[in-house]
Protein backbone atom coordinates (compact mmCIF):
# COMPACT_ATOMS: atom_id res chain seq x y z
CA UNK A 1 67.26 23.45 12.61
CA UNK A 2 66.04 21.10 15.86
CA UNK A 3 62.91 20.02 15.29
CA UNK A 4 61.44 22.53 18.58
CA UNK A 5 62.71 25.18 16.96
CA UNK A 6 61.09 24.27 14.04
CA UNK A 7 57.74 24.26 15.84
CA UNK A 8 58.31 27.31 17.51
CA UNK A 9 59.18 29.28 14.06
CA UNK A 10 55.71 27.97 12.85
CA UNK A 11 53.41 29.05 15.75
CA UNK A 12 55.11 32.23 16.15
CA UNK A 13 54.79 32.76 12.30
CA UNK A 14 51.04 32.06 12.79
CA UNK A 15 50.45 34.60 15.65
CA UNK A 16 51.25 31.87 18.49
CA UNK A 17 47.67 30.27 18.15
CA UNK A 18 46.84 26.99 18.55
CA UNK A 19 47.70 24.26 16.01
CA UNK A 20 47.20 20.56 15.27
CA UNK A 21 50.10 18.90 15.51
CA UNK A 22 49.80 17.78 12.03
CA UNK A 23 49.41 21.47 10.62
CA UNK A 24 52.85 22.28 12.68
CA UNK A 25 54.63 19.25 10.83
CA UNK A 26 53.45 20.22 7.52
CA UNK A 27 54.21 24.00 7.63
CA UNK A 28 57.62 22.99 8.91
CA UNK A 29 57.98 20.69 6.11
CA UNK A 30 56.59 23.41 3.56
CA UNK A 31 58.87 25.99 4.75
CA UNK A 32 61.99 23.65 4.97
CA UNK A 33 62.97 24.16 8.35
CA UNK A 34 62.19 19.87 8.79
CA UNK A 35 64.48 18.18 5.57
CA UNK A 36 62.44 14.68 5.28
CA UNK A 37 65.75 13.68 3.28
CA UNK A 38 68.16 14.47 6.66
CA UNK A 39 65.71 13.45 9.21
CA UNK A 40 63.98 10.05 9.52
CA UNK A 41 60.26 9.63 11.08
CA UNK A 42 59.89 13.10 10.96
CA UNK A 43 56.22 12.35 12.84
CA UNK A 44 58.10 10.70 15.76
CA UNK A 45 60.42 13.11 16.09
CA UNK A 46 57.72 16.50 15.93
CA UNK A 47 55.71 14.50 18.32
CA UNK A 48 58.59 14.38 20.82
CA UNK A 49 59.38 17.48 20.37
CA UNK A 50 56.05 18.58 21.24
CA UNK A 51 55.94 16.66 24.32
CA UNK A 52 59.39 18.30 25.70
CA UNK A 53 58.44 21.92 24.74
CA UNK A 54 55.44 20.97 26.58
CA UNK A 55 57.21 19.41 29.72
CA UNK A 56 60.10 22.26 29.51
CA UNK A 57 56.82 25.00 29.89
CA UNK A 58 57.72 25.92 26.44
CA UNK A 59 54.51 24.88 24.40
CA UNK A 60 51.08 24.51 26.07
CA UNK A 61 48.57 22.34 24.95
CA UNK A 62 45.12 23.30 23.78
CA UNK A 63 43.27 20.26 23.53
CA UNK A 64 43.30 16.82 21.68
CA UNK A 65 46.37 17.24 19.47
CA UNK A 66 46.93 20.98 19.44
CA UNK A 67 49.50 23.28 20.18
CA UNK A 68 50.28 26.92 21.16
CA UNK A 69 53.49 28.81 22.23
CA UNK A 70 53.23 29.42 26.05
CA UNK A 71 53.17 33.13 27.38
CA UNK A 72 55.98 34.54 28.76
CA UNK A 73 54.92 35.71 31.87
């Protein structure tokens, strides 16, 4: 699973609220949809991932360091 899909599976499993970007990484890592094994600097890569959803209009951010999904409109 890519690592924004991984994020969205989390928020949308947690009503689409806002997260912490550190909640995000571990529920993906809890739920195995991030393998720490297959994937190196798994905090590099969710943070980049965060930043394109958020470019792509994908993911908006809710303050310092937190996350929602973005309403389709």
């Amino acid at each position: 699973m890519e690592t924004i899909d991984a994020i969205k599976a989390v928020l949308k499993e947690e009503d689409g609220g806002p997260l912490h970007w550190t909640v995000i990484q571990d529920f993906a890592l809890q739920r195995g949809y991030i393998d720490p094994f297959s994937q190196t600097d798994i905090r590099k890569a969710v943070l980049s991932a965060l930043a394109e959803g958020t470019k792509d209009g994908v993911l908006e951010k809710e303050g310092k360091g937190a996350y929602r999904l973005r309403e389709a409109p």
